[in-house]
Protein backbone atom coordinates (compact mmCIF):
# COMPACT_ATOMS: atom_id res chain seq x y z
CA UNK A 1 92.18 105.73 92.72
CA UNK A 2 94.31 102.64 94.20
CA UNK A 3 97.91 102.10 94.53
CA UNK A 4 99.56 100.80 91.04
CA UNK A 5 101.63 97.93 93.18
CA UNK A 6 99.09 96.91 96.18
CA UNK A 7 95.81 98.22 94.93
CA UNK A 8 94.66 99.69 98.33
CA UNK A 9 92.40 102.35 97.83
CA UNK A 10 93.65 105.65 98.05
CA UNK A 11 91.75 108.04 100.28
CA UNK A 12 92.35 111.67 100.40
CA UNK A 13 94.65 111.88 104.11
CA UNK A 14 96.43 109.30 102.46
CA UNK A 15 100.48 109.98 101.75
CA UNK A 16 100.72 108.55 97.32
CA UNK A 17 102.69 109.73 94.51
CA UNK A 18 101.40 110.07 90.90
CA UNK A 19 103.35 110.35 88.21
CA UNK A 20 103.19 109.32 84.68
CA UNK A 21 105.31 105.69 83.66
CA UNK A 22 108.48 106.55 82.71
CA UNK A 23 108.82 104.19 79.91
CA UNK A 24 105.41 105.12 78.13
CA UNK A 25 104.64 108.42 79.68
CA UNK A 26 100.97 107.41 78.84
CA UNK A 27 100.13 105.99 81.97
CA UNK A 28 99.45 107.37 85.56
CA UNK A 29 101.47 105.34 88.25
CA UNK A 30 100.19 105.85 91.91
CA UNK A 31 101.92 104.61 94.40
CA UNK A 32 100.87 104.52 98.16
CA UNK A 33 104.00 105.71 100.35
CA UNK A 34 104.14 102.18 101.90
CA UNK A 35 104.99 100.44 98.44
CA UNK A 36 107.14 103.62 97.52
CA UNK A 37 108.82 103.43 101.31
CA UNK A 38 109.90 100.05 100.77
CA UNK A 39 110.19 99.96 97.20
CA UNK A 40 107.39 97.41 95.92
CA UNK A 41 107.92 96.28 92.07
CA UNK A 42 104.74 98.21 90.07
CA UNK A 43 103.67 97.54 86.82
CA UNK A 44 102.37 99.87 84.23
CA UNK A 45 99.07 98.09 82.82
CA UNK A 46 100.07 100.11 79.30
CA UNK A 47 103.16 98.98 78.30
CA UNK A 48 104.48 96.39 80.59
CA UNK A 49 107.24 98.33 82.32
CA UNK A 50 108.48 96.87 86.08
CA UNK A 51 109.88 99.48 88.49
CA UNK A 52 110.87 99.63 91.85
C-alpha cells in the first residue's frame, strides 16, 4: 500500500488514513500522516478528484 499523494510505502508502524474518495466513493485514498499533517493535494486515479 503507498500514500495516494507521495507514494511512500506504507509499512505497518506507520501513522495513514484510508478512506474511500469522496467524489467517487469507488476509490481507496491513503494518505501517510505527513501529507495529511500538512495537507498535500492527492488525486484519486478513478475519477480525477484533487483534495487537500
Amino acid at each position: 500500500m503507498r500514500c495516494t499523494s507521495c507514494n511512500i510505502e506504507i509499512k505497518a508502524k506507520t501513522n495513514f488514513v484510508i478512506f474511500d474518495c469522496p467524489y467517487c466513493g469507488e476509490e481507496k485514498i491513503v494518505r501517510c500522516n505527513s501529507c495529511k499533517a500538512s495537507s498535500t493535494k492527492y488525486t484519486c486515479p478513478k475519477c480525477g478528484f484533487t483534495g487537500p
